[in-house]
N, C-alpha and C. Protein backbone atom coordinates (compact mmCIF):
# COMPACT_ATOMS: atom_id res chain seq x y z
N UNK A 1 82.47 -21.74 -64.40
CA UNK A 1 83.89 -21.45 -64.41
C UNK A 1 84.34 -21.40 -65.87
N UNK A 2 84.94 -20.47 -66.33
CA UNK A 2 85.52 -20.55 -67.37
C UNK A 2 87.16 -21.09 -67.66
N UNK A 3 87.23 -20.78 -69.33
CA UNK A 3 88.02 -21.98 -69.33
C UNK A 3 89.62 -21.38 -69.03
N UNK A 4 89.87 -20.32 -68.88
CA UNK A 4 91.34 -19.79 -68.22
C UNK A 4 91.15 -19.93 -66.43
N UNK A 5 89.92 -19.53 -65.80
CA UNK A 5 90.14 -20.19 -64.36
C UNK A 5 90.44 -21.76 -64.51
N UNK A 6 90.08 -22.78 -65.37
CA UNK A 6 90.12 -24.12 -65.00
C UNK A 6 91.08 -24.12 -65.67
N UNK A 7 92.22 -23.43 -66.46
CA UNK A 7 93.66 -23.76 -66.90
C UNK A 7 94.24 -23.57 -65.02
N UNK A 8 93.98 -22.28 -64.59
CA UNK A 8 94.66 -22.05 -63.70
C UNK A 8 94.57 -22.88 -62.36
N UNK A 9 93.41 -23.32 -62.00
CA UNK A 9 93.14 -24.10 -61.16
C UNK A 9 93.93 -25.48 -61.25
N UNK A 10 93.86 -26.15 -62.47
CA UNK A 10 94.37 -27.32 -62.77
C UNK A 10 96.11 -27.14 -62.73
N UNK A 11 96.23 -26.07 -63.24
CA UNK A 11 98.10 -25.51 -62.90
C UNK A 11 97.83 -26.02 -61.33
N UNK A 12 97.52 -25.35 -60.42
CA UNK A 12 97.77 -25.16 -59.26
C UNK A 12 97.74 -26.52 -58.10
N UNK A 13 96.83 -27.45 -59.03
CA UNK A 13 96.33 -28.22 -58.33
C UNK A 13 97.92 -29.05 -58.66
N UNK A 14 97.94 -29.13 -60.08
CA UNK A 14 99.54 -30.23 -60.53
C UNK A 14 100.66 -29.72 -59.68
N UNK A 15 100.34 -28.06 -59.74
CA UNK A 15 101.54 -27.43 -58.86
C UNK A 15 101.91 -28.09 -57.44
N UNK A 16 100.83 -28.42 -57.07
CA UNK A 16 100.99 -28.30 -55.85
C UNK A 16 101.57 -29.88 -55.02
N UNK A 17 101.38 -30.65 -56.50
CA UNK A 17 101.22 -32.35 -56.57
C UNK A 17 102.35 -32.66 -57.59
N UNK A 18 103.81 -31.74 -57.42
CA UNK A 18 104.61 -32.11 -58.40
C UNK A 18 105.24 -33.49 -58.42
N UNK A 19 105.40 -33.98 -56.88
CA UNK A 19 105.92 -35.45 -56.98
C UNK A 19 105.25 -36.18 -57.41
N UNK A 20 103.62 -36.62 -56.99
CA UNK A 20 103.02 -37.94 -57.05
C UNK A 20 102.06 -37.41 -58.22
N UNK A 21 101.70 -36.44 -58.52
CA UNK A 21 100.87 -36.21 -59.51
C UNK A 21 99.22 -36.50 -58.97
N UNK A 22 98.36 -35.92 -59.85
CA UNK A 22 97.01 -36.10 -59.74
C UNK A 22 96.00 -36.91 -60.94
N UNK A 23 95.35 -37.55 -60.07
CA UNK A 23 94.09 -38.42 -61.62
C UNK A 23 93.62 -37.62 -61.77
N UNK A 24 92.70 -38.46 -62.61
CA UNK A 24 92.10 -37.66 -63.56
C UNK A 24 90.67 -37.23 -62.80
N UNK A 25 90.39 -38.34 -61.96
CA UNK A 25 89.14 -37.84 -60.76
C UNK A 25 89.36 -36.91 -59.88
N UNK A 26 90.66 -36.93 -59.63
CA UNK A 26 90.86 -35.60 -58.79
C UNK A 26 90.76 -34.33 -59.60
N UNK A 27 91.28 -33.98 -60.19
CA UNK A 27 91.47 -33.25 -61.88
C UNK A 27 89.56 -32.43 -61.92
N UNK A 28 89.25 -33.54 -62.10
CA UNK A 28 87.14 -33.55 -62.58
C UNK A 28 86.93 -32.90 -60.91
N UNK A 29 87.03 -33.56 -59.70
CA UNK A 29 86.57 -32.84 -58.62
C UNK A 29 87.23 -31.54 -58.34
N UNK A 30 88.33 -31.11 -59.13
CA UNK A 30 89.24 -29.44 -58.46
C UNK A 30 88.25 -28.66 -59.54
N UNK A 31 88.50 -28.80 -60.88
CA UNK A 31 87.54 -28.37 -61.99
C UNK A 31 85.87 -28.13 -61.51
N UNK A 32 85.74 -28.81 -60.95
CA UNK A 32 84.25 -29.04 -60.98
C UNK A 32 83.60 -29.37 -62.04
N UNK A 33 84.05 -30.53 -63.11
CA UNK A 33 83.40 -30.89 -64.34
C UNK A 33 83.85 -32.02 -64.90
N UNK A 34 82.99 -31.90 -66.32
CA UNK A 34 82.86 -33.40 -66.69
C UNK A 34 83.99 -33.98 -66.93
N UNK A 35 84.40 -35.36 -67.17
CA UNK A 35 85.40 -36.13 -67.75
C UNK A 35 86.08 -35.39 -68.93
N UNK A 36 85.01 -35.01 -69.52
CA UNK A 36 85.12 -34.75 -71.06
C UNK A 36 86.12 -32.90 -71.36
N UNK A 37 85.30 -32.72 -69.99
CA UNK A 37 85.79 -30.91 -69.70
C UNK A 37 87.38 -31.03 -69.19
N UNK A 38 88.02 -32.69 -68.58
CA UNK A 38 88.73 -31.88 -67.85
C UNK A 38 89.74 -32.33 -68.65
N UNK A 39 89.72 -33.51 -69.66
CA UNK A 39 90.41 -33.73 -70.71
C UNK A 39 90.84 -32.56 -71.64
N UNK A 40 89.67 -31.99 -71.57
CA UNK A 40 89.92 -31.19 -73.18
C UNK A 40 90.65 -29.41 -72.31
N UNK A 41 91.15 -29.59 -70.75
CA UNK A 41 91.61 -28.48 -70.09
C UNK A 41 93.10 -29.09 -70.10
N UNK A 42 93.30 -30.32 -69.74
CA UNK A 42 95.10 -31.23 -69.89
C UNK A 42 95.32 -31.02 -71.03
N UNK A 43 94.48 -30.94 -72.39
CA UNK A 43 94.93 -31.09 -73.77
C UNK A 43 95.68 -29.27 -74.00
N UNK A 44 94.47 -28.58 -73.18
CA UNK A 44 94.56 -27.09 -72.94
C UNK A 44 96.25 -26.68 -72.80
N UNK A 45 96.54 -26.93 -71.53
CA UNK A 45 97.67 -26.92 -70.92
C UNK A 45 98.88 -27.48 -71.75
N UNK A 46 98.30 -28.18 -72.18
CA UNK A 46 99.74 -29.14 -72.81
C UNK A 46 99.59 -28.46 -74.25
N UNK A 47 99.25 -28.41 -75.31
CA UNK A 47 99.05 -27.85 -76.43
C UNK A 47 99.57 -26.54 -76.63
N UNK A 48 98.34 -25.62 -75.91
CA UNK A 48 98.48 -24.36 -76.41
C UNK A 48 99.69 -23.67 -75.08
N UNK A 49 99.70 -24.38 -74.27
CA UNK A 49 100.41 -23.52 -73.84
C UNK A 49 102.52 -24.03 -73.05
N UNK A 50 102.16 -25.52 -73.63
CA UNK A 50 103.52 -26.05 -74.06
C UNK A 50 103.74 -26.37 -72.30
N UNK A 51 103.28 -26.60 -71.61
CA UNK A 51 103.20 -27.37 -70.15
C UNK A 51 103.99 -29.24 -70.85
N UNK A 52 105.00 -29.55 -69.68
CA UNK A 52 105.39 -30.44 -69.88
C UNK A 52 104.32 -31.47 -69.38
N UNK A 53 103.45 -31.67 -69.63
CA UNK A 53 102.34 -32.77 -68.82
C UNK A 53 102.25 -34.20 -69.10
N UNK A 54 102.77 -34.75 -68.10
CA UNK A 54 102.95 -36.19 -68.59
C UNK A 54 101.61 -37.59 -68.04
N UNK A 55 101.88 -38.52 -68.73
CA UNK A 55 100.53 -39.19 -68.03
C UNK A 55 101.82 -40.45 -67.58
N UNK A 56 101.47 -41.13 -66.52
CA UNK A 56 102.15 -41.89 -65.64
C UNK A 56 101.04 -43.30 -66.14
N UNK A 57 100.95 -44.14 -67.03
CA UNK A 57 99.97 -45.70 -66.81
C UNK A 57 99.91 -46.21 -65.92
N UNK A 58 101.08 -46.57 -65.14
CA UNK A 58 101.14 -47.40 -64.01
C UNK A 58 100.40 -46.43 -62.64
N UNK A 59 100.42 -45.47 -62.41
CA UNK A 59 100.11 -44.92 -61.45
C UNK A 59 99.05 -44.23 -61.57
N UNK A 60 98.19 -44.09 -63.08
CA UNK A 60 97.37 -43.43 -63.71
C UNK A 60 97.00 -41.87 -62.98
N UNK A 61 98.48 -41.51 -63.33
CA UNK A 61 98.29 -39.68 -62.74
C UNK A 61 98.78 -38.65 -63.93
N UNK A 62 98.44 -37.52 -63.86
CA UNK A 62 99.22 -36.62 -64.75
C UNK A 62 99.87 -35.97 -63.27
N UNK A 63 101.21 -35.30 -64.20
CA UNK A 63 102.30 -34.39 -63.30
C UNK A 63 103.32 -33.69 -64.51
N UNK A 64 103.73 -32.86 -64.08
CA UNK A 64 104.12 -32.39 -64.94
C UNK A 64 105.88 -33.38 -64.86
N UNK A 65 106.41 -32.90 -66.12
CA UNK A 65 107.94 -33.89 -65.98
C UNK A 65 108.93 -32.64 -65.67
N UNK A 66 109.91 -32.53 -65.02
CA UNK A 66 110.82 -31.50 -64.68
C UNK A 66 112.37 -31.77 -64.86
N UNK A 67 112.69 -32.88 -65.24
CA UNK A 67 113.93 -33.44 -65.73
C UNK A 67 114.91 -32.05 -66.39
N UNK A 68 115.69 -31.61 -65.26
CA UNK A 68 116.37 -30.53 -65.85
C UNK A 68 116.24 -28.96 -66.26
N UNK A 69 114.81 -29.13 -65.76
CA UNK A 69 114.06 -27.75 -66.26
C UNK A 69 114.04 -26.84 -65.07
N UNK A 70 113.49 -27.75 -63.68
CA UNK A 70 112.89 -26.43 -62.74
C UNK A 70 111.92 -26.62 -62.81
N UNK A 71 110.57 -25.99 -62.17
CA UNK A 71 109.27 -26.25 -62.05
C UNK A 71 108.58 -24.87 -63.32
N UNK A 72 108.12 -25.48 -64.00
CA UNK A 72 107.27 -25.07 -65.15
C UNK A 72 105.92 -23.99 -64.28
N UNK A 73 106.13 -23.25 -65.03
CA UNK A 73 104.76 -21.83 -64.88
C UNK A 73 104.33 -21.60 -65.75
N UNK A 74 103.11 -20.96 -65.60
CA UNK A 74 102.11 -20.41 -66.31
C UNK A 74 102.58 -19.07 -67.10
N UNK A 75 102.58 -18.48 -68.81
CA UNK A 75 103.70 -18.10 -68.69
C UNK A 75 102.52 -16.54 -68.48
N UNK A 76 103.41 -15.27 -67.99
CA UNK A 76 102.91 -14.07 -67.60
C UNK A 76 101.07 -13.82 -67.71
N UNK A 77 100.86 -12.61 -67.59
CA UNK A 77 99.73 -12.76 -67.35
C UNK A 77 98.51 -12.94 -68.43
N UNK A 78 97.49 -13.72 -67.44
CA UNK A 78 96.30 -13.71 -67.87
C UNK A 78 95.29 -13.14 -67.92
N UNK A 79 94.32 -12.66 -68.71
CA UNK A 79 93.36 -12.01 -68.28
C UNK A 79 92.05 -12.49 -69.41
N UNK A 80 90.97 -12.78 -68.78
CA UNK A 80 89.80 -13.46 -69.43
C UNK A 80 88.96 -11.86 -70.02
N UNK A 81 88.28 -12.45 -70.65
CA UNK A 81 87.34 -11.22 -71.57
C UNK A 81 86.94 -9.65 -70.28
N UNK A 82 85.96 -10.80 -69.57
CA UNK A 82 86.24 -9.33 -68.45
C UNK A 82 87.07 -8.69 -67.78
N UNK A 83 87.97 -9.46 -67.36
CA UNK A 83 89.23 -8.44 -66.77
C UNK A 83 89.71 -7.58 -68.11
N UNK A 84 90.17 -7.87 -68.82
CA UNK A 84 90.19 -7.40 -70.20
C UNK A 84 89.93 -5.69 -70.50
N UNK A 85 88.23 -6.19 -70.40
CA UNK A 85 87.82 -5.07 -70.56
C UNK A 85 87.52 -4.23 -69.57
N UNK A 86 87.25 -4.55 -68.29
CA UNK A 86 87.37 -3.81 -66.75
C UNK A 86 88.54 -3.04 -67.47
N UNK A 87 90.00 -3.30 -67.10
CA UNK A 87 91.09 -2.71 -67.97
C UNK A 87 91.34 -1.66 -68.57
N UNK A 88 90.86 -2.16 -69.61
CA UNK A 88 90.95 -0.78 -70.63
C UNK A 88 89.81 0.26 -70.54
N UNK A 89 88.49 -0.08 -69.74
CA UNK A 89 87.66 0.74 -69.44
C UNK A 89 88.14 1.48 -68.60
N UNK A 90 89.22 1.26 -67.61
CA UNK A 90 89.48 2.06 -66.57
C UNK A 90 90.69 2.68 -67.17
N UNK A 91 91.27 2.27 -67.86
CA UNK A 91 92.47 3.43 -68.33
C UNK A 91 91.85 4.14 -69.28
N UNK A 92 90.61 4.12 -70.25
CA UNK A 92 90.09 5.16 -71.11
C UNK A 92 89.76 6.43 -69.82
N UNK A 93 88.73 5.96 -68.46
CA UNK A 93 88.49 6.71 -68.32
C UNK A 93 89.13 7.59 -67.32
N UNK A 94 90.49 6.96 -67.15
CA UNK A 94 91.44 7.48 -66.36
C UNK A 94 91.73 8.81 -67.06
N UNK A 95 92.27 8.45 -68.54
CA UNK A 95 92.67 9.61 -69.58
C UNK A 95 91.45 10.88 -69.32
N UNK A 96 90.14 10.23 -69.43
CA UNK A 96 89.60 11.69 -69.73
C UNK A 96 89.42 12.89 -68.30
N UNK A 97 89.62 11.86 -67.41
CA UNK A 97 89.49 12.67 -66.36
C UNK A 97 90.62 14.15 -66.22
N UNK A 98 89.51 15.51 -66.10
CA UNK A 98 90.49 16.56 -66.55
C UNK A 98 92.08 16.49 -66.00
N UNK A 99 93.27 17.29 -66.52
CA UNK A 99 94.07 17.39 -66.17
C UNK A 99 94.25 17.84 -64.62
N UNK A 100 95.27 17.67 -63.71
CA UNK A 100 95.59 18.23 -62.64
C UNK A 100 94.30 18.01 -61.60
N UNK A 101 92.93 17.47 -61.81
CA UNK A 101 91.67 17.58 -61.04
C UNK A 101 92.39 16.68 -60.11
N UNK A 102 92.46 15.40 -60.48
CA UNK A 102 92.85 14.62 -59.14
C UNK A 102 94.16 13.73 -59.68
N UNK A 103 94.76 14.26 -60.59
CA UNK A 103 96.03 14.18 -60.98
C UNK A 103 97.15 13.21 -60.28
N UNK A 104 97.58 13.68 -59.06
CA UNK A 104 98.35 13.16 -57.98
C UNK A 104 97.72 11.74 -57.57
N UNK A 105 96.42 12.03 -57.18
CA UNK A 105 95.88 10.34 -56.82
C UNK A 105 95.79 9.60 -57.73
N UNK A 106 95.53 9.74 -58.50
CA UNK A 106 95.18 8.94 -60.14
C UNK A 106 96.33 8.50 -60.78
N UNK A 107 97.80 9.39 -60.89
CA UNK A 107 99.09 8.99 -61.52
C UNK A 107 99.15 7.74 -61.04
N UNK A 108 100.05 7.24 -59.74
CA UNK A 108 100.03 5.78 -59.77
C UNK A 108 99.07 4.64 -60.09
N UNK A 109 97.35 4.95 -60.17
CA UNK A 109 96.69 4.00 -60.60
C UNK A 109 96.77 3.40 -61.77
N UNK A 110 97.23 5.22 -62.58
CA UNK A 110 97.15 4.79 -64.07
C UNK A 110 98.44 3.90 -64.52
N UNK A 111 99.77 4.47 -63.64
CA UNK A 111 100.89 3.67 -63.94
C UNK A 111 100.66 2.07 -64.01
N UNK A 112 99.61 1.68 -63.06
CA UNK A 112 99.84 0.49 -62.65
C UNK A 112 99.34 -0.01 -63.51
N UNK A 113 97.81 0.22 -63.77
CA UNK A 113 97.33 -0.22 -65.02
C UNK A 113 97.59 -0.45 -66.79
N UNK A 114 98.70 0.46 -66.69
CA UNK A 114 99.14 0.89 -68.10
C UNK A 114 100.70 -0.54 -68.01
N UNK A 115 100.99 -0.89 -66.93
CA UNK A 115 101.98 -2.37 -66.50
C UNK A 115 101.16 -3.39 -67.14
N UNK A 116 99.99 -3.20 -66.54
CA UNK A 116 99.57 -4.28 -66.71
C UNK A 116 98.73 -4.93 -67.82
N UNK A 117 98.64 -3.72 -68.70
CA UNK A 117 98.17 -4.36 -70.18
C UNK A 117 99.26 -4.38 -70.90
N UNK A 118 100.60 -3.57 -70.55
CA UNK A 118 101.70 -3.87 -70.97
C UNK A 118 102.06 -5.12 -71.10
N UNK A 119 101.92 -6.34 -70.05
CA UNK A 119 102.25 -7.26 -69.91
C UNK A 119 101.51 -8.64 -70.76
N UNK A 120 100.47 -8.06 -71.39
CA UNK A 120 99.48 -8.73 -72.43
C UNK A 120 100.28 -9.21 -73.72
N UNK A 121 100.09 -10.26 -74.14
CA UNK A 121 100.70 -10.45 -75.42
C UNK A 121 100.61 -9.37 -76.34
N UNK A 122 101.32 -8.41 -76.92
CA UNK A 122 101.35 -8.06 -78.09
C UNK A 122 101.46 -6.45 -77.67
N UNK A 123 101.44 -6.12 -76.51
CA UNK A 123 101.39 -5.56 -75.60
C UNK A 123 99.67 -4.67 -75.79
N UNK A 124 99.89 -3.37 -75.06
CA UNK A 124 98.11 -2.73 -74.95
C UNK A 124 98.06 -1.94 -75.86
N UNK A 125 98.84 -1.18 -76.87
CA UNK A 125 98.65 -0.01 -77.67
C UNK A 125 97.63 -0.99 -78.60
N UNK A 126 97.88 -2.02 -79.57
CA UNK A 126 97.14 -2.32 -80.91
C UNK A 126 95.44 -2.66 -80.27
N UNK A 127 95.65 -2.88 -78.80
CA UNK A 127 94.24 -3.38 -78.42
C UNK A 127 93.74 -2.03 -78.14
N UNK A 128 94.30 -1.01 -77.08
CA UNK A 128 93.59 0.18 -76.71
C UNK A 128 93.25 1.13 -78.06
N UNK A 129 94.16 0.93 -78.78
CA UNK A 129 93.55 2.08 -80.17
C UNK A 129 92.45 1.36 -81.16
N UNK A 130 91.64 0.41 -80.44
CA UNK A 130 90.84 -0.15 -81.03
C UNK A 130 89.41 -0.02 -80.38
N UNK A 131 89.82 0.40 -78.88
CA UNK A 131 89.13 0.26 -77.73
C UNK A 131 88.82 2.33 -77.85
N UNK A 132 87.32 2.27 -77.95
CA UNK A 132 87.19 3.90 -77.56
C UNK A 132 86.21 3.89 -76.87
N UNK A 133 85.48 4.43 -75.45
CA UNK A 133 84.74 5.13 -74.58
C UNK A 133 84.21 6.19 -75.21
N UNK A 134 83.04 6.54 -75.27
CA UNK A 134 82.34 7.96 -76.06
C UNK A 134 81.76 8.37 -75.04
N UNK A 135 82.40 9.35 -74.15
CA UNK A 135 81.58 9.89 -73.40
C UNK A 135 79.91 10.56 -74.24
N UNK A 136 79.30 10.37 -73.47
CA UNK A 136 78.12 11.14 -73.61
C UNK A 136 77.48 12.35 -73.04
N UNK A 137 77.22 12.92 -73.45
CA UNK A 137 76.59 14.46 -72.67
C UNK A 137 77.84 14.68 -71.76
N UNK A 138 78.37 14.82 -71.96
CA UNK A 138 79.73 14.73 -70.77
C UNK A 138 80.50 16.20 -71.22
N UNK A 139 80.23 17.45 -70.37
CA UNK A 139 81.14 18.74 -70.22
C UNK A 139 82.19 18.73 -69.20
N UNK A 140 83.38 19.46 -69.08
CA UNK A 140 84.44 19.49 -68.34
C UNK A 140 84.13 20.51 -67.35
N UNK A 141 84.38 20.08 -66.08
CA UNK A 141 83.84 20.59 -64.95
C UNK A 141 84.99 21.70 -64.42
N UNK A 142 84.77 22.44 -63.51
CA UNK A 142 85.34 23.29 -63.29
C UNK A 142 86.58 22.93 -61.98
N UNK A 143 87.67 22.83 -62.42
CA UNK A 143 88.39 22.13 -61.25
C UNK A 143 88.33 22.38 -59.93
N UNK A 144 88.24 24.03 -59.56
CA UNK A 144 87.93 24.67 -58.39
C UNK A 144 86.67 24.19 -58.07
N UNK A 145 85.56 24.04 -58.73
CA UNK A 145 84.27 23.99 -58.10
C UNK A 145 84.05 22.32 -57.78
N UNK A 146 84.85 21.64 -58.50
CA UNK A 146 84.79 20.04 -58.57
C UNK A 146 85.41 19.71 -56.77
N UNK A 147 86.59 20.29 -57.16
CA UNK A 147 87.26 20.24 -55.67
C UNK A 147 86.46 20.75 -54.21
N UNK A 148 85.44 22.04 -54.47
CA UNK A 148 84.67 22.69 -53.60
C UNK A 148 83.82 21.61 -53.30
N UNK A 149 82.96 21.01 -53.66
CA UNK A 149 82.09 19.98 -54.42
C UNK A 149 82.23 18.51 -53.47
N UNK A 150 83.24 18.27 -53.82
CA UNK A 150 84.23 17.14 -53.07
C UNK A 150 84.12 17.31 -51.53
N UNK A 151 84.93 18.20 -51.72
CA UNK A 151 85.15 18.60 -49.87
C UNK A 151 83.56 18.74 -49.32
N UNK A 152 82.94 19.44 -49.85
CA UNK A 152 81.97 19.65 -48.97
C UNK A 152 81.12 18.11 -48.93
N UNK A 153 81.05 17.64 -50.06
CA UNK A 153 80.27 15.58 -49.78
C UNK A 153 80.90 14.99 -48.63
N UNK A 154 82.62 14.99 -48.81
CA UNK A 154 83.34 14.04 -47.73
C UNK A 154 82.69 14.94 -46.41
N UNK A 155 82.41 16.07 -46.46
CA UNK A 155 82.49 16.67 -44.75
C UNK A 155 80.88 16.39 -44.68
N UNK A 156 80.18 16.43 -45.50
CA UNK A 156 78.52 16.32 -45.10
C UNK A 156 78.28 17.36 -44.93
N UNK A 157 78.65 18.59 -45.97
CA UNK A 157 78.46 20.26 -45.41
C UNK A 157 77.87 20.25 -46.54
N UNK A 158 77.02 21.41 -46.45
CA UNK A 158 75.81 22.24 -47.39
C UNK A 158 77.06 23.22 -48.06
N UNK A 159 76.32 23.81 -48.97
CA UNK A 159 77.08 24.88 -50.24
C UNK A 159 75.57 25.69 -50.59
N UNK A 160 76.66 26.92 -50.75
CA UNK A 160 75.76 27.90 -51.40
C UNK A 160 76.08 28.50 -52.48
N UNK A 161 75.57 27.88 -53.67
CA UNK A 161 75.38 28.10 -54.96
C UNK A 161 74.96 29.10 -55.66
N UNK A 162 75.65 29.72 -56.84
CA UNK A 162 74.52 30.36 -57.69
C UNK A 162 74.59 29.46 -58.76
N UNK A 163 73.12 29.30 -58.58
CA UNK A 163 72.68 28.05 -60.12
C UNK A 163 72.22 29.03 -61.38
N UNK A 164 72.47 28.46 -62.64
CA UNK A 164 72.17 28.99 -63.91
C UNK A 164 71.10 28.08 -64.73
N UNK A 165 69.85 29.11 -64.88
CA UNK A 165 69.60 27.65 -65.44
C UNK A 165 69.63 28.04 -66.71
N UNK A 166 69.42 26.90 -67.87
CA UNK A 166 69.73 26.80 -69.35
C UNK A 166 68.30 27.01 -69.85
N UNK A 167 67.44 26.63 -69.52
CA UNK A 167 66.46 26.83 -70.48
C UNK A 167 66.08 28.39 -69.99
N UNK A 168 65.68 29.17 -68.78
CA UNK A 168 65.35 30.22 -68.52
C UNK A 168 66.06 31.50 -68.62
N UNK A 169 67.38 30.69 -68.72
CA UNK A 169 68.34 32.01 -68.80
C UNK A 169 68.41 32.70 -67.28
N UNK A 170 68.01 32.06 -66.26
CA UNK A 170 68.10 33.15 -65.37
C UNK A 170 69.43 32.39 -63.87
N UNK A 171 69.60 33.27 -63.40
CA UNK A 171 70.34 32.81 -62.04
C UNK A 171 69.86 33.05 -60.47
N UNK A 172 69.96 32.10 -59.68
CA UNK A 172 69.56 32.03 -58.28
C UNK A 172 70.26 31.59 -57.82
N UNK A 173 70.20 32.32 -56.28
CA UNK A 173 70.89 31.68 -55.16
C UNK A 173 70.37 30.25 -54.62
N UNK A 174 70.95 29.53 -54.10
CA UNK A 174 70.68 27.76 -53.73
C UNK A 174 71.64 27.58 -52.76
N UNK A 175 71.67 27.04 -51.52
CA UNK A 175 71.37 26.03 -50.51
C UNK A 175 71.45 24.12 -50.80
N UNK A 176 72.38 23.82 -51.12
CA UNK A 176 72.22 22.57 -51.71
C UNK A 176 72.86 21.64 -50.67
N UNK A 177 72.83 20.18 -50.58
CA UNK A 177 73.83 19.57 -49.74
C UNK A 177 74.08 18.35 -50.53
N UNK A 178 74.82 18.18 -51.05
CA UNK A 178 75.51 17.34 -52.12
C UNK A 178 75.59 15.65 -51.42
N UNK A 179 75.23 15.13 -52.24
CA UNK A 179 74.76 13.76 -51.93
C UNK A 179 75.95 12.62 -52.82
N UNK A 180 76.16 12.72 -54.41
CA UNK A 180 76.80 12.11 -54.65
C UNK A 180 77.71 13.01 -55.82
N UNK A 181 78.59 12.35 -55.78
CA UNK A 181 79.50 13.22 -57.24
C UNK A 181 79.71 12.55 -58.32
């Protein structure tokens, strides 16, 4: 488990235990870790990210304190190295996908995604213009034939092609039945 799931877990667990609060053994069994791990995840919470977290002696619990505040959250979103980059891998390759090909289905994905690195500290432009995808061997396909292509995979129908080939220079008719795109 890394260490933003065990911020969040430990939120959830205090969340959920705002009156009586939780030890520190309970804390180590939600975490799944050492004494030492789940200390240095309360120090987490409380430090860097300004959680009111209080320790109770007599009752030896942490809880958070709410005196006037309302119940304290986690503040907007998180995202660990891989979500991160899942992310921005999928909005690079949202962009290159040709114009108008699948346009309509793709607009709201990209909207959503482009929210949601929005919502990143500092927001997504200084991270994405840092972030580049190099396609490789990668030519722009023919939208009509991409779409032909398509339809015929989803239906499980054969196509009849004229193939070109590159090294011979020559063209033939083909019979193909398209397997993946």
């Amino acid at each position: 488990m890394d260490r933003v799931e065990r911020i969040y877990r430990l939120h959830a667990l205090l969340d959920a235990n705002r009156r009586y609060g939780v030890t520190l053994e309970q804390i180590k069994e939600r975490l799944e870790c050492s004494r030492a791990t789940a200390v240095r995840t309360i120090r987490d919470l409380r430090n860097y990210l300004g959680a009111p977290l209080v320790w109770n002696p007599k009752l030896r619990r942490y809880r958070y304190e709410e005196e006037g505040r309302g119940p304290w959250q986690l503040p907007g979103l998180w995202l660990g190295a891989d979500e991160l980059h899942a992310l921005l891998a999928a909005e690079r390759l949202l962009e290159q996908v040709e114009p108008g090909l699948l346009e309509p289905e793709l607009a709201p994905l990209r909207r959503r995604i482009r929210a949601l690195l929005q919502r990143l500290p500092g927001g997504s432009e200084a991270l994405a213009g840092r972030v580049r995808l190099a396609p490789i061997g990668r030519r722009a396909p023919n939208p009509e034939a991409f779409r032909t292509v398509a339809d015929a995979l989803a239906r499980k129908r054969r196509l009849r092609i004229t193939y070109h080939g590159r090294a011979s220079d020559e063209e033939t008719e083909r019979t193909v039945s398209p397997q993946r795109l």
